[in-house]
PDB file of N, CA and C in Angstrom:
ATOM      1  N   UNK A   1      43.999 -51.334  16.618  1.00  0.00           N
ATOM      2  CA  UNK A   1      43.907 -50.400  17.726  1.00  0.00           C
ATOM      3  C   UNK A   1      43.587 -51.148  19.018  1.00  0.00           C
ATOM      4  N   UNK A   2      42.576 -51.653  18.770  1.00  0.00           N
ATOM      5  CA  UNK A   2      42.141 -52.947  20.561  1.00  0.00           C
ATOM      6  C   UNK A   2      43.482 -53.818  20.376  1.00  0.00           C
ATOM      7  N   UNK A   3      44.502 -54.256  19.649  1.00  0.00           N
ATOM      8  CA  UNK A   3      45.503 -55.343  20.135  1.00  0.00           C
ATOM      9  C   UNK A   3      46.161 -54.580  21.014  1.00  0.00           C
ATOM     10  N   UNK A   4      46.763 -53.301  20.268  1.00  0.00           N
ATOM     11  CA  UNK A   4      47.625 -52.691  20.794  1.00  0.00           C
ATOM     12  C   UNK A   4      47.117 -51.766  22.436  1.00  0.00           C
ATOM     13  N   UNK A   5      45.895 -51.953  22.270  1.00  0.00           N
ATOM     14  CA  UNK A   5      45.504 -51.018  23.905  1.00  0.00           C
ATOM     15  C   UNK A   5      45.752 -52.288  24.551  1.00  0.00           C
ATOM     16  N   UNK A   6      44.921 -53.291  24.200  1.00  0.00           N
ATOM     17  CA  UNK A   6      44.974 -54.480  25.054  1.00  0.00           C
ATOM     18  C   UNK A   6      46.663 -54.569  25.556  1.00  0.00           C
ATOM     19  N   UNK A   7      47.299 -54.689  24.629  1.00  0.00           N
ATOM     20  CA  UNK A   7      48.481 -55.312  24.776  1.00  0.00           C
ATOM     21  C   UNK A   7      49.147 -53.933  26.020  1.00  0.00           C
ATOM     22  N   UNK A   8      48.997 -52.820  25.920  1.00  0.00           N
ATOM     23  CA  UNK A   8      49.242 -51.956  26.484  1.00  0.00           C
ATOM     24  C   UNK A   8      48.724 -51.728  27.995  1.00  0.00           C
ATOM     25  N   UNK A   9      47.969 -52.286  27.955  1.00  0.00           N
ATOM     26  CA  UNK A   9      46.901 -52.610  29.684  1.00  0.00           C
ATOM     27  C   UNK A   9      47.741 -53.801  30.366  1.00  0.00           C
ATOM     28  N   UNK A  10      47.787 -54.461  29.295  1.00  0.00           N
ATOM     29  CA  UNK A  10      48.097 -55.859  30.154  1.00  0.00           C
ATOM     30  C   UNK A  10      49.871 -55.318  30.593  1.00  0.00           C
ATOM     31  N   UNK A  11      50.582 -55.089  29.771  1.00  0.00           N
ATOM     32  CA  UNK A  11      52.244 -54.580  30.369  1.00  0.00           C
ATOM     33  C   UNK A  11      51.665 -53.736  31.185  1.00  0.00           C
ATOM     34  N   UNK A  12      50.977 -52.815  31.341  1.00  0.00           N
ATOM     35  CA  UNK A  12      51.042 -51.676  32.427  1.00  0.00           C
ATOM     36  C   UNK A  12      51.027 -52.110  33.724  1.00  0.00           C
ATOM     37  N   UNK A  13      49.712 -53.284  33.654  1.00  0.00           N
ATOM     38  CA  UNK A  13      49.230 -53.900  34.952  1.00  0.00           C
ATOM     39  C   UNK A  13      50.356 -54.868  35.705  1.00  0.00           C
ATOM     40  N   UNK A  14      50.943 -56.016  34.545  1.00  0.00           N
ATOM     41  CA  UNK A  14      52.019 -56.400  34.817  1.00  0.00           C
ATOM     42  C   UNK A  14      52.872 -55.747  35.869  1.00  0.00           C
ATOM     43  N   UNK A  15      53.632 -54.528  35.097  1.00  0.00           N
ATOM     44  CA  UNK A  15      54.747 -53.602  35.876  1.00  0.00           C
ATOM     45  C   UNK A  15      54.026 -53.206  36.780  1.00  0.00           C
ATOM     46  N   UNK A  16      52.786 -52.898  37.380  1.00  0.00           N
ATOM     47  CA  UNK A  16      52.207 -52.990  38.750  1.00  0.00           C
ATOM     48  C   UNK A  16      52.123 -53.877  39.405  1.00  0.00           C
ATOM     49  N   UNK A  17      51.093 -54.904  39.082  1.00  0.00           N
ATOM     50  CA  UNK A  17      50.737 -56.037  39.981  1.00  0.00           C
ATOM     51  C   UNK A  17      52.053 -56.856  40.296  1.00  0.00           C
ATOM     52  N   UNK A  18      52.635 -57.207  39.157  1.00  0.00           N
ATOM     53  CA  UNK A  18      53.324 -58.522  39.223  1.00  0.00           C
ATOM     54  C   UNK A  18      54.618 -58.598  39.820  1.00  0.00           C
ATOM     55  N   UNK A  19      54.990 -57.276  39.903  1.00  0.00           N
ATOM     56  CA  UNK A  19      56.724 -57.286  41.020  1.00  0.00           C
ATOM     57  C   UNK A  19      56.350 -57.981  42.313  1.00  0.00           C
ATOM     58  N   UNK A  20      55.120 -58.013  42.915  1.00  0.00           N
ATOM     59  CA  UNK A  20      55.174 -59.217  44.303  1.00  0.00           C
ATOM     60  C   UNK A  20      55.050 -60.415  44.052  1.00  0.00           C
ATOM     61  N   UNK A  21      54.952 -60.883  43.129  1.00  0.00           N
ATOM     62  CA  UNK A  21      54.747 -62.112  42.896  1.00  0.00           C
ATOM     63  C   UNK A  21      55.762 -62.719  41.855  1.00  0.00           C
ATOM     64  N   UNK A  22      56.157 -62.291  41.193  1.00  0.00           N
ATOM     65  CA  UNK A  22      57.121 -62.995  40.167  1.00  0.00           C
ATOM     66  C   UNK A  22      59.018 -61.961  40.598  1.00  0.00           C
ATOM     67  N   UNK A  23      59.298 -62.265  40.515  1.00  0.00           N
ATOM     68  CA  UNK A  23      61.036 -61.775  40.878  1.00  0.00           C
ATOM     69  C   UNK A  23      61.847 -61.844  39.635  1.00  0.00           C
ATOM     70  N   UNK A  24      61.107 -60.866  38.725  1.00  0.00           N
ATOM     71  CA  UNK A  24      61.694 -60.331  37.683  1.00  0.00           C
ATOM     72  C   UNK A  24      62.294 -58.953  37.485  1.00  0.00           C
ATOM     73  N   UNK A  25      62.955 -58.411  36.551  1.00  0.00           N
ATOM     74  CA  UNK A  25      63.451 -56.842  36.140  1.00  0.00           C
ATOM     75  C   UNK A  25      62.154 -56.628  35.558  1.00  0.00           C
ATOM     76  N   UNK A  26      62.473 -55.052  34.732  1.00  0.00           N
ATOM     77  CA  UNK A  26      61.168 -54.067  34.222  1.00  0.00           C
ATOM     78  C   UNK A  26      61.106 -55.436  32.759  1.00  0.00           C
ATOM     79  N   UNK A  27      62.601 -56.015  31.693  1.00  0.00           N
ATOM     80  CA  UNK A  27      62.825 -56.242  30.802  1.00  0.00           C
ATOM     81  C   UNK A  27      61.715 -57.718  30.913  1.00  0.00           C
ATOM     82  N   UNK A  28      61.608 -58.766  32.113  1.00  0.00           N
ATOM     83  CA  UNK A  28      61.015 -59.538  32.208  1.00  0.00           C
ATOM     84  C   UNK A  28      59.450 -59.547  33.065  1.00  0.00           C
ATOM     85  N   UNK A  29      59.172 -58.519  33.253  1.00  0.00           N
ATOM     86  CA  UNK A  29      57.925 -58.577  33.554  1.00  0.00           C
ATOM     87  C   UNK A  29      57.198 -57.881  32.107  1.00  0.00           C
ATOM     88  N   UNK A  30      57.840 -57.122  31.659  1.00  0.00           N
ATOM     89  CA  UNK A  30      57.643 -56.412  30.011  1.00  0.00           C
ATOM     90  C   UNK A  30      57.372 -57.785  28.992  1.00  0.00           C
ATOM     91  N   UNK A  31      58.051 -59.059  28.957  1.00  0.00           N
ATOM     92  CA  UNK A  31      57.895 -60.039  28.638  1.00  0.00           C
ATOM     93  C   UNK A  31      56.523 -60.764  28.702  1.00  0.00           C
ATOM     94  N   UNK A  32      56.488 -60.640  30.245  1.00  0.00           N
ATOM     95  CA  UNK A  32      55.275 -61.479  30.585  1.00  0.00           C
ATOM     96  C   UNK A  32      54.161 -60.837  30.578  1.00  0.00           C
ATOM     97  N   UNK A  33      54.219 -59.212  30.663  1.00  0.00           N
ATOM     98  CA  UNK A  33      52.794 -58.580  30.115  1.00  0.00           C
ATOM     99  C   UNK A  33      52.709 -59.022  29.014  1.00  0.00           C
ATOM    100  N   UNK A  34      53.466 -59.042  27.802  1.00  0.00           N
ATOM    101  CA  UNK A  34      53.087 -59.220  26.473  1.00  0.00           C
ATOM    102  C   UNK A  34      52.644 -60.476  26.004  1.00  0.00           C
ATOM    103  N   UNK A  35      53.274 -61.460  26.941  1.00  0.00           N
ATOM    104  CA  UNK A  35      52.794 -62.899  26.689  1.00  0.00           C
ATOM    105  C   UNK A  35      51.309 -63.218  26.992  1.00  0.00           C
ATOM    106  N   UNK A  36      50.870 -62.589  28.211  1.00  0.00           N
ATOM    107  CA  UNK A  36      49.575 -62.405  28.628  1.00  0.00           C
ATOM    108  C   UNK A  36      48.628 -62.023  27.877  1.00  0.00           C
ATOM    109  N   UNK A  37      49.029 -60.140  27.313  1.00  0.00           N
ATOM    110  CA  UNK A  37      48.225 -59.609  26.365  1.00  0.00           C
ATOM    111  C   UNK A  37      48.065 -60.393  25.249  1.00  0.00           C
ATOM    112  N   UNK A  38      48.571 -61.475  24.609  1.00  0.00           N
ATOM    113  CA  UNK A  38      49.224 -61.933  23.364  1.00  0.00           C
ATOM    114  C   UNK A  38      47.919 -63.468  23.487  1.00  0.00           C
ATOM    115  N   UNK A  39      48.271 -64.352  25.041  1.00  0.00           N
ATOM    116  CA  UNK A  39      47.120 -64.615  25.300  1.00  0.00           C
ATOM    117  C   UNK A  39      45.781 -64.490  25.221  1.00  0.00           C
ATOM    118  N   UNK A  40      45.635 -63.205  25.838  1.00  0.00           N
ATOM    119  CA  UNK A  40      44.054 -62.855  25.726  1.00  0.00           C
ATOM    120  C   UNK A  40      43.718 -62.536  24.721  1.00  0.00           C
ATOM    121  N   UNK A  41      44.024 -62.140  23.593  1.00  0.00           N
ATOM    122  CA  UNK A  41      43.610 -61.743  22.150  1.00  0.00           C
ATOM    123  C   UNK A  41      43.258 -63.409  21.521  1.00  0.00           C
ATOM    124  N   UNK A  42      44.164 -64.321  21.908  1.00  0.00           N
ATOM    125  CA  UNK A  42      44.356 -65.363  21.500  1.00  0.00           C
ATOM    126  C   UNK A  42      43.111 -66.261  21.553  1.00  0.00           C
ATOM    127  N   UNK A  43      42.421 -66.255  22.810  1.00  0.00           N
ATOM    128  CA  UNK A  43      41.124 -66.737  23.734  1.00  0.00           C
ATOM    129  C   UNK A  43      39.982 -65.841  22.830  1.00  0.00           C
ATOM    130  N   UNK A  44      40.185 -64.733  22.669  1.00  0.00           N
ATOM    131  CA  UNK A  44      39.075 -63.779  21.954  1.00  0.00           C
ATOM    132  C   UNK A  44      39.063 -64.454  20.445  1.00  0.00           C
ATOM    133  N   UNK A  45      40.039 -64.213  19.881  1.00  0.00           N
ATOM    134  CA  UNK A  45      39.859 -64.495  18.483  1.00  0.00           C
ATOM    135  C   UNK A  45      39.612 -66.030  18.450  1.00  0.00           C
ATOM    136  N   UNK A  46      40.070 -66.835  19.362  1.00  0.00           N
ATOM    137  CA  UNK A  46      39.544 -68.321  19.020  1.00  0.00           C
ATOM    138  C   UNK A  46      37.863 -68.562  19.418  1.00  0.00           C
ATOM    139  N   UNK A  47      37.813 -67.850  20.062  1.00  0.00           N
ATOM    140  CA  UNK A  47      36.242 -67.785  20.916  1.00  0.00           C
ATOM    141  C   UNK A  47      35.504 -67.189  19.146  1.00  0.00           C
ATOM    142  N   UNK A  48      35.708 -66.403  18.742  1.00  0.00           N
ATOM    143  CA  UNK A  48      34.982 -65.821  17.970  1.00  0.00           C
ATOM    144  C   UNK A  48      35.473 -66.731  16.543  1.00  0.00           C
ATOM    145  N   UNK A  49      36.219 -67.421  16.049  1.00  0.00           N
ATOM    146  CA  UNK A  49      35.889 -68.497  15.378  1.00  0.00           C
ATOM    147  C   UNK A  49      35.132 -69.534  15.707  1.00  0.00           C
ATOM    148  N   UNK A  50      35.092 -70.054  17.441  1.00  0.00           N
ATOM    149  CA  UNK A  50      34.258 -71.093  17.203  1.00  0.00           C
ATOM    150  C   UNK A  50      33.006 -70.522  16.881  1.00  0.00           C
ATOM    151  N   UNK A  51      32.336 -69.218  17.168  1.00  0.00           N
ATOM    152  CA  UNK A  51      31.187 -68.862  17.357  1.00  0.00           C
ATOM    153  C   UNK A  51      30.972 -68.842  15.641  1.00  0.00           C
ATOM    154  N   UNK A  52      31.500 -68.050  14.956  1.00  0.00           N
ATOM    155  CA  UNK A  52      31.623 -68.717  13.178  1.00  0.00           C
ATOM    156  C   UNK A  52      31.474 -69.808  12.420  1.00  0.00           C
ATOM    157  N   UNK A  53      31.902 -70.498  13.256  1.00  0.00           N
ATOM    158  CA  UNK A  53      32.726 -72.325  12.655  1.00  0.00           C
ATOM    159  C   UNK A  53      30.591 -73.182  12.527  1.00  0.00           C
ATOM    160  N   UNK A  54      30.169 -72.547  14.065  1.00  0.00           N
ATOM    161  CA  UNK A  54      28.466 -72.735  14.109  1.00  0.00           C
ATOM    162  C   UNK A  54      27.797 -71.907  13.880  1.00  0.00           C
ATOM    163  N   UNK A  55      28.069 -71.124  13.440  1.00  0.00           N
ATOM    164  CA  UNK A  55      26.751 -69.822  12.954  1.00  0.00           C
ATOM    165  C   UNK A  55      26.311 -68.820  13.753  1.00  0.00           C
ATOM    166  N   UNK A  56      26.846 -68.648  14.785  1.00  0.00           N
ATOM    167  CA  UNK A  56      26.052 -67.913  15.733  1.00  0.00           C
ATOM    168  C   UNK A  56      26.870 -66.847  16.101  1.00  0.00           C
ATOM    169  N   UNK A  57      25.927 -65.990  16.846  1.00  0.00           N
ATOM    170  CA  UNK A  57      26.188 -64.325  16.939  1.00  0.00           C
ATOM    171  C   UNK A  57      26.475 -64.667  18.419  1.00  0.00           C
ATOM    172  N   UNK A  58      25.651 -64.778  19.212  1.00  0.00           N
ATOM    173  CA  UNK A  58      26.284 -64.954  20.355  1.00  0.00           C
ATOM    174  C   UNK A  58      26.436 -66.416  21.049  1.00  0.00           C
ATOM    175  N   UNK A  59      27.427 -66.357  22.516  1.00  0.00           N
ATOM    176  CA  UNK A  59      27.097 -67.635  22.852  1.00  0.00           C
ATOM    177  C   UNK A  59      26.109 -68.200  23.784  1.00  0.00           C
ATOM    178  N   UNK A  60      25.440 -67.070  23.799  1.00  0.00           N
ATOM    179  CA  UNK A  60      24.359 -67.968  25.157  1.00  0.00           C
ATOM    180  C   UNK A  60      23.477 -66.215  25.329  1.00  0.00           C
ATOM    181  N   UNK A  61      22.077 -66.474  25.454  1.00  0.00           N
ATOM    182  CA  UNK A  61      21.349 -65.427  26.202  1.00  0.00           C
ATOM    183  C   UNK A  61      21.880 -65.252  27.692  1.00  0.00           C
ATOM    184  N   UNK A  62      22.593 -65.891  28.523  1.00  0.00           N
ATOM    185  CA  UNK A  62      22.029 -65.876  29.804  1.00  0.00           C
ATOM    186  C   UNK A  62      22.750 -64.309  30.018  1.00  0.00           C
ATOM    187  N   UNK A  63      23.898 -63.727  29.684  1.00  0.00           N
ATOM    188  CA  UNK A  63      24.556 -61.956  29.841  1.00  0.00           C
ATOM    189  C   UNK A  63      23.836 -61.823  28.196  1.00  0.00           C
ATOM    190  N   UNK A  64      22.472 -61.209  28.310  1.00  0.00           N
ATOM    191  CA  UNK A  64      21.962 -60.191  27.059  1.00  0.00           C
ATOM    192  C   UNK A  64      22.984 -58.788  27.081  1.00  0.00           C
ATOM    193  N   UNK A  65      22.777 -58.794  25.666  1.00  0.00           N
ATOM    194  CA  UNK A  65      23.931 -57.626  24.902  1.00  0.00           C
ATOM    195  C   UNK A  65      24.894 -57.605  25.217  1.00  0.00           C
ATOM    196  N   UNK A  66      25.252 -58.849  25.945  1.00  0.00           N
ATOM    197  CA  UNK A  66      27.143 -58.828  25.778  1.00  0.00           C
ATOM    198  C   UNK A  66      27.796 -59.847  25.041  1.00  0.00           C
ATOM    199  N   UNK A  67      26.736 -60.308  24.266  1.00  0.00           N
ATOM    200  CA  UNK A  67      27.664 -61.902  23.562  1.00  0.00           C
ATOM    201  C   UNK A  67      27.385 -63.309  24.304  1.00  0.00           C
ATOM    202  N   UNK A  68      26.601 -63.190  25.568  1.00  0.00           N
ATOM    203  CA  UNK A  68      26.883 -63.993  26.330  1.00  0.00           C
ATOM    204  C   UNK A  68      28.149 -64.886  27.148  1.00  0.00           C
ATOM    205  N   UNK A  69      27.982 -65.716  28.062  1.00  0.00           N
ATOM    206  CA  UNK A  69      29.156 -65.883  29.153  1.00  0.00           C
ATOM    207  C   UNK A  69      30.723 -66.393  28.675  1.00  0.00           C
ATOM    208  N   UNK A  70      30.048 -67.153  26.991  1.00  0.00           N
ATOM    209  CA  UNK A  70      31.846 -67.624  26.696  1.00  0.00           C
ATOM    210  C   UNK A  70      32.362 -65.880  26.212  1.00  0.00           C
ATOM    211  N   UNK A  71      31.586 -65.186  25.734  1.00  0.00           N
ATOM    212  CA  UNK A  71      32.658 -63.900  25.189  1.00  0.00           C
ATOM    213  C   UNK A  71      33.016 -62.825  26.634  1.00  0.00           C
ATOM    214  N   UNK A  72      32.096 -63.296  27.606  1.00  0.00           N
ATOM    215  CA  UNK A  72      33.397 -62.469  29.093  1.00  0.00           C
ATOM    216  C   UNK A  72      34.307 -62.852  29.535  1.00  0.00           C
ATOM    217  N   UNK A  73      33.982 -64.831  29.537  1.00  0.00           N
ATOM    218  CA  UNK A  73      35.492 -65.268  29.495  1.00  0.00           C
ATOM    219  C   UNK A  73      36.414 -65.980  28.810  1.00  0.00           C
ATOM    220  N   UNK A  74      36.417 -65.276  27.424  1.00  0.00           N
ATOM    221  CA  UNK A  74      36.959 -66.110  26.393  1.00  0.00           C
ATOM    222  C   UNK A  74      38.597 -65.495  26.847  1.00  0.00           C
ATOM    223  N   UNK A  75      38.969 -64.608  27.223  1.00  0.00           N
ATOM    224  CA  UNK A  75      40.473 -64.740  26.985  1.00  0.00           C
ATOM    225  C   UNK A  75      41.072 -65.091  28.697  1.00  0.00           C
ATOM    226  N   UNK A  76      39.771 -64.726  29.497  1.00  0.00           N
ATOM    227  CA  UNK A  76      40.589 -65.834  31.083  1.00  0.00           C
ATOM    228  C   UNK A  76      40.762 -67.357  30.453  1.00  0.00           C
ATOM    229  N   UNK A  77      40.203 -67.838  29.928  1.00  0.00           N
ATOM    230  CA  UNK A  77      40.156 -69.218  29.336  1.00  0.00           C
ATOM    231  C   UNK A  77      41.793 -69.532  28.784  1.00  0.00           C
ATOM    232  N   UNK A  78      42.554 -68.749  28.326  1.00  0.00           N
ATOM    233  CA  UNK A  78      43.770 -68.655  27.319  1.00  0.00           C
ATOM    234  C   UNK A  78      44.802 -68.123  28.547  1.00  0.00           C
ATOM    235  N   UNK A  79      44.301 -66.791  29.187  1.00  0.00           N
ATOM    236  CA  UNK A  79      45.198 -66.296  30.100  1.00  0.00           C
ATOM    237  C   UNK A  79      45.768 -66.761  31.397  1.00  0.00           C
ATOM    238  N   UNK A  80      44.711 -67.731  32.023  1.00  0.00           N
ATOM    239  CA  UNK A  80      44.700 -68.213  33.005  1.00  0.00           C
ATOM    240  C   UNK A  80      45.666 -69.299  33.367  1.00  0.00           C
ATOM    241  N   UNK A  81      45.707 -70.228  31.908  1.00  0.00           N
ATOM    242  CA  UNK A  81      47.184 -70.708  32.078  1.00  0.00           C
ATOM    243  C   UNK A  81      48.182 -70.438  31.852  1.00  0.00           C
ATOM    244  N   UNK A  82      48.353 -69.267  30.624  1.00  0.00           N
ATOM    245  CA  UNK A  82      49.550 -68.395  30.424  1.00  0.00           C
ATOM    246  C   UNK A  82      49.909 -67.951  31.755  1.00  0.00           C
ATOM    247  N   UNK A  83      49.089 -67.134  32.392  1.00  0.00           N
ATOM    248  CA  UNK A  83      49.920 -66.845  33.853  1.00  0.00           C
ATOM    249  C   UNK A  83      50.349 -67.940  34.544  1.00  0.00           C
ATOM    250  N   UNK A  84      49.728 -68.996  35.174  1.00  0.00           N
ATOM    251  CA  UNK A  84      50.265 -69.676  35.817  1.00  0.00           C
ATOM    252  C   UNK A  84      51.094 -70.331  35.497  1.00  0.00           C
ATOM    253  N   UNK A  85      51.376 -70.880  34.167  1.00  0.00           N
ATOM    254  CA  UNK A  85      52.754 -71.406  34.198  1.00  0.00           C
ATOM    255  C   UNK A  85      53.804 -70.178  34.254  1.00  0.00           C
ATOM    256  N   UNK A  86      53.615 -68.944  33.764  1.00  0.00           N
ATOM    257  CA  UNK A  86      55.121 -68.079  34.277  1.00  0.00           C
ATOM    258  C   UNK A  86      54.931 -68.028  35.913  1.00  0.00           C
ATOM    259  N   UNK A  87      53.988 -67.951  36.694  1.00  0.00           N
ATOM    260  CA  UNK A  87      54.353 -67.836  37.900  1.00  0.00           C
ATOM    261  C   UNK A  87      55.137 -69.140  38.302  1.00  0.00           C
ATOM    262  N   UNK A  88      54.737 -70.280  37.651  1.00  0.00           N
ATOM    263  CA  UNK A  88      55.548 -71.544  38.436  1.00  0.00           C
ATOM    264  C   UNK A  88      56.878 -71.691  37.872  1.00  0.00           C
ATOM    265  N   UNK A  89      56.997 -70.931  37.014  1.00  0.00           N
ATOM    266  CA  UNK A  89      58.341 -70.861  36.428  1.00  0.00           C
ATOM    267  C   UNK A  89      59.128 -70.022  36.701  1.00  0.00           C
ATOM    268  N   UNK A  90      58.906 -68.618  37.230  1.00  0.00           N
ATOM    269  CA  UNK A  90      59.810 -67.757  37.936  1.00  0.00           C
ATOM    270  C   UNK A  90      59.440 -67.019  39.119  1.00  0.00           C
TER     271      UNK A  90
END
C-alpha cells in the first residue's frame, strides 16, 4: 500500500512540477515519476537494512520519534541523483 501511494505522489508531482524543467510528453514524465518513486523506496529500504545489518531501531536521537536524521533523508539520498541525472539528460 505505501509503494504504491508513494509511487502515486511521486507521478502526480512529476506531471506538475516537472513540465518546466524537463521537455517531455505525459508518457515521459510518467517514466520519470516512476523512476523517482522507484528511487525513494530504494533509499528507504536500504536505509532500513543498514539500520538491521547493526542492530538498531533508530539512527540517531537528534529528530526523537522519528527514527532520527538518516530515516528523513534516506530516500533524498537515492532520489537526489535519480533526478539529476534525468534532468541532465533531457
Amino acid at each position: 500500500k505505501g509503494l504504491l501511494v508513494g509511487w502515486f505522489v511521486s507521478v502526480v508531482a512529476t506531471l506538475l512540477l516537472a513540465p518546466e524543467v524537463l521537455l517531455l510528453d505525459e508518457v515521459g514524465l510518467l517514466v520519470v515519476g516512476l523512476l523517482v518513486g522507484l528511487a525513494a523506496q530504494a533509499g528507504d529500504l536500504s536505509e532500513s537494512l543498514l539500520k538491521r545489518s547493526v542492530g538498531a531501531v533508530d539512527s540517531g536521537a537528534f529528530v526523537p520519534g522519528q527514527g532520527g536524521v538518516l530515516d528523513r533523508i534516506d530516500s533524498l539520498l537515492f532520489t537526489a541523483p535519480v533526478a539529476y541525472a534525468l534532468v541532465a539528460l533531457f
